[in-house]
Protein backbone atom coordinates (compact mmCIF):
# COMPACT_ATOMS: atom_id res chain seq x y z
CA UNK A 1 26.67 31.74 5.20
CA UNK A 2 29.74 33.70 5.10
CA UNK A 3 31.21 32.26 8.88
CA UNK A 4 31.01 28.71 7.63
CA UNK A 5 31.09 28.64 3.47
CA UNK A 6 33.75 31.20 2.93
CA UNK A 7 32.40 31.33 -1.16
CA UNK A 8 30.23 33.60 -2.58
CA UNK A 9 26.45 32.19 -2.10
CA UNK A 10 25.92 32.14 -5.92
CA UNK A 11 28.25 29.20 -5.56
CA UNK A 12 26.41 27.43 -3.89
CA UNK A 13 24.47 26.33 -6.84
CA UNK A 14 22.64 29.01 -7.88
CA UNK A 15 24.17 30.02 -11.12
CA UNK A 16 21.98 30.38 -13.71
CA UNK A 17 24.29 28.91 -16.81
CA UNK A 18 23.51 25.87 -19.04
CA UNK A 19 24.00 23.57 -16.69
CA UNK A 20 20.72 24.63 -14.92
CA UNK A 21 18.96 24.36 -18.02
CA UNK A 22 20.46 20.48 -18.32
CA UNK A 23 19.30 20.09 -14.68
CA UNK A 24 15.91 20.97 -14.57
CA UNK A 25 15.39 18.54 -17.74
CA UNK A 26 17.45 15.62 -15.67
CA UNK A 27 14.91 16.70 -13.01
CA UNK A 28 11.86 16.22 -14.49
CA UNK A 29 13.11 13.14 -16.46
CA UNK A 30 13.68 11.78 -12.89
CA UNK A 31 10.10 13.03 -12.09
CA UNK A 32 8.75 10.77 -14.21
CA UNK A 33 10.95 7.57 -13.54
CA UNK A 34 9.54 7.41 -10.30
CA UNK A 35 6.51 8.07 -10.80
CA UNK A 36 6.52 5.90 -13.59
CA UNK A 37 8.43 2.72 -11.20
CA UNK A 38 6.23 3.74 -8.33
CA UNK A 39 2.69 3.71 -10.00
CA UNK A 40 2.81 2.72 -13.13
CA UNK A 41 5.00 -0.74 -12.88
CA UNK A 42 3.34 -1.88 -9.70
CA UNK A 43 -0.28 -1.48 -10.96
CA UNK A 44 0.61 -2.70 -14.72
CA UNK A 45 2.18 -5.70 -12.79
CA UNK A 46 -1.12 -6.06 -10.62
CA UNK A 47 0.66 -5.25 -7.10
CA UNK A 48 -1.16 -1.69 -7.65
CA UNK A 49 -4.71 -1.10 -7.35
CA UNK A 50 -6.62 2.51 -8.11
CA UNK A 51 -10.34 2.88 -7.37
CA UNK A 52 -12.22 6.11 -7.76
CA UNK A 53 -13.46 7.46 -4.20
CA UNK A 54 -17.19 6.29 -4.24
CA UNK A 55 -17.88 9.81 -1.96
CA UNK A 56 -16.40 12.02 -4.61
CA UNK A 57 -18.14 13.37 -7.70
CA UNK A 58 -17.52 11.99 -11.00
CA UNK A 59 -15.14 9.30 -12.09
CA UNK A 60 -11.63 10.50 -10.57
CA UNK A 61 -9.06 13.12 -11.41
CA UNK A 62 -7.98 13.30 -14.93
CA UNK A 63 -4.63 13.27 -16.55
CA UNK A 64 -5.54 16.95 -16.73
CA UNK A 65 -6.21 17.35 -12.99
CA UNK A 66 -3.34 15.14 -12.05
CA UNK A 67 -0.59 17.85 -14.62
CA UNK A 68 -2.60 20.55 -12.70
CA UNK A 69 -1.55 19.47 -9.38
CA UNK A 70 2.09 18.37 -10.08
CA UNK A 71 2.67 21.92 -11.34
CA UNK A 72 0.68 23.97 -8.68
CA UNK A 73 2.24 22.06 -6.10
CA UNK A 74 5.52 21.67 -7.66
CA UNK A 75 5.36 25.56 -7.51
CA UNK A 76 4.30 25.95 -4.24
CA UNK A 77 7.16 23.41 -2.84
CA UNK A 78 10.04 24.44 -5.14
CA UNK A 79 11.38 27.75 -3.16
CA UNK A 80 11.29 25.88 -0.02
CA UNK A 81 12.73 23.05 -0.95
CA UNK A 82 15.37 25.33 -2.54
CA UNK A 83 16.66 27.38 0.22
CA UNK A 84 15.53 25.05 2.59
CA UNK A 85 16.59 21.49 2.34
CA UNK A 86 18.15 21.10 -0.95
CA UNK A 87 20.38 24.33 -0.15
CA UNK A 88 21.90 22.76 3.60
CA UNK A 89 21.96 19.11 1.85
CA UNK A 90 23.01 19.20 -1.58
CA UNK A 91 24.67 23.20 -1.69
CA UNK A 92 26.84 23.09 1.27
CA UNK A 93 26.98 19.81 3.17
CA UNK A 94 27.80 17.41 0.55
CA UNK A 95 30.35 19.66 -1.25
CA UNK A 96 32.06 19.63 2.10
CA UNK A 97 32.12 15.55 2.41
CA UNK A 98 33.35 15.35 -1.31
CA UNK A 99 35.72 17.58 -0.62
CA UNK A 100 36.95 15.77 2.30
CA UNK A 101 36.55 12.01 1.34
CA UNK A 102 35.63 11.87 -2.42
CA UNK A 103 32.33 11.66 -4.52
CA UNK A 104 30.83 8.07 -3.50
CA UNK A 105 31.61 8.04 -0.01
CA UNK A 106 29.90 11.68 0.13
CA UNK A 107 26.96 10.87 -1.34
CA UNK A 108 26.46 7.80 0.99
CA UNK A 109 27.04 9.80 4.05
CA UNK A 110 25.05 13.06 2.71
CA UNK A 111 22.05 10.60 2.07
CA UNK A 112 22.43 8.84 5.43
CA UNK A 113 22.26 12.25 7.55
CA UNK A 114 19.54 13.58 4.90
CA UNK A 115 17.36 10.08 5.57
CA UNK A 116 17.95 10.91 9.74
CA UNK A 117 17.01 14.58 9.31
CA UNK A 118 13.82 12.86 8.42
CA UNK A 119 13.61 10.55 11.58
CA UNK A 120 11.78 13.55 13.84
CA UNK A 121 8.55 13.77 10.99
CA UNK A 122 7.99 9.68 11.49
CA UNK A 123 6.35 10.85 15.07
CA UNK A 124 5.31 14.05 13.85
CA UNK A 125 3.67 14.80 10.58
CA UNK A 126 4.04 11.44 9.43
CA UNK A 127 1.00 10.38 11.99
CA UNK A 128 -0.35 6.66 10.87
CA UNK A 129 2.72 6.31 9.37
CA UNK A 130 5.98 4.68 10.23
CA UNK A 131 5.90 5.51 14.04
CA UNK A 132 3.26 3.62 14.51
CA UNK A 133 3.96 0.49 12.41
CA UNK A 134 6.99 -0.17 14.29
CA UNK A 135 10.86 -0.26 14.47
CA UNK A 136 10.74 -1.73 11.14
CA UNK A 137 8.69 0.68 9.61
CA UNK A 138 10.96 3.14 10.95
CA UNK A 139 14.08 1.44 9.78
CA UNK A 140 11.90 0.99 5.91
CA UNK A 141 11.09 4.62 5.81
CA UNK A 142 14.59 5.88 7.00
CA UNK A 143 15.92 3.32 4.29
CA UNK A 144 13.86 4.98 1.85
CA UNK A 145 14.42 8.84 2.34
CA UNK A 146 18.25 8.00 1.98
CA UNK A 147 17.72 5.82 -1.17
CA UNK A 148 15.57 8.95 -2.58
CA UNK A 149 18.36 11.43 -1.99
CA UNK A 150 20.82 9.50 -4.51
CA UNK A 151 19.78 10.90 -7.42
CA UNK A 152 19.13 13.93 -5.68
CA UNK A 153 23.52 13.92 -4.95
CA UNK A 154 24.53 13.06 -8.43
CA UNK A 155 22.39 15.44 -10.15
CA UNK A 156 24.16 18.17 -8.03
CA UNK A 157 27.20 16.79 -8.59
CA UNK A 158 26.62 16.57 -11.92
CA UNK A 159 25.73 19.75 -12.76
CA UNK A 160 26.47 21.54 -9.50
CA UNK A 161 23.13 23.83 -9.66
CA UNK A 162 20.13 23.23 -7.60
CA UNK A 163 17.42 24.34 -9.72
CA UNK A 164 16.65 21.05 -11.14
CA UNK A 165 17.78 19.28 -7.69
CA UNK A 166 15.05 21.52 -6.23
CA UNK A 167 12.49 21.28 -9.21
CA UNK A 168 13.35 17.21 -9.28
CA UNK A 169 12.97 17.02 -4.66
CA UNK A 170 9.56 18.97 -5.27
CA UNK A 171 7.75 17.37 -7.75
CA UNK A 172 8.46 13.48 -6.07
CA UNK A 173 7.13 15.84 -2.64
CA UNK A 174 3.88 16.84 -4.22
């Protein structure tokens, strides 16, 4: 960190200040844009079906059980999406590209290398996903992990903490 940041680390986003308080509330606000444009548009419109697993007990998860999971998992995922992605993307790399070429173009580029650090998990983890469907599919899912790391940029540049960056990166994970 010191060899190529030259800052103190703290910089990085990690103050704890007001302005991580404002982006942990911007996070979760964003939580629950996409979930709501996601789910709840697509299955109010009729594009979205939901049908309870016939093999499972009961009648589904409730709002309860769906709450539970967001904020187990959200906990789980937040430290390493903290000092793992969010801290090389959104703490040091783009920084460095607004630095060098201003806000907008930064964000752009820091999404487009953020959507091709994702390229390796289409023929990995991602298996019956993208890989399979196709150079499309490929070219749909890079597409989309670049579009998702938008708000992701301007919330750090906003508020140039990565609490609610992190908290926000987890949640839409889980």
């Amino acid at each position: 960190q010191k060899t190529f940041y030259k800052q103190k680390f703290v910089d990085m986003g990690f103050r704890l200040s007001g302005n991580a308080l404002i982006g942990v509330g911007i996070g979760l606000v964003f939580t629950m844009a996409v979930l709501l444009l996601h789910y709840g548009v697509p299955l109010k419109l009729g594009f979205l079906q939901l049908a309870v697993n016939s093999r499972g007990p009961g009648a589904g998860p409730s709002f309860q059980d769906v709450l539970m999971v967001m904020a187990t998992g959200g906990a789980v995922m937040f430290l390493p999406v903290l000092f793992g992605e969010e801290l090389v993307f959104r703490g040091y790399i783009l920084p460095k590209f607004a630095k060098a070429m201003g806000s907008f173009k930064a964000v752009v580029l820091s999404s487009a290398v953020f959507a091709l650090w994702h390229l390796p998990a289409y023929f990995s983890i991602y298996r019956g996903g993208a890989a399979e469907g196709g150079f499309s599919d490929v070219a749909l899912m890079l597409f989309a992990h670049g579009i998702s790391a938008i708000p992701l940029c301007l919330l750090y540049l906003t508020t140039r903490e990565l609490y609610g960056v992190s908290l926000y990166h987890a949640l839409v994970d889980v």
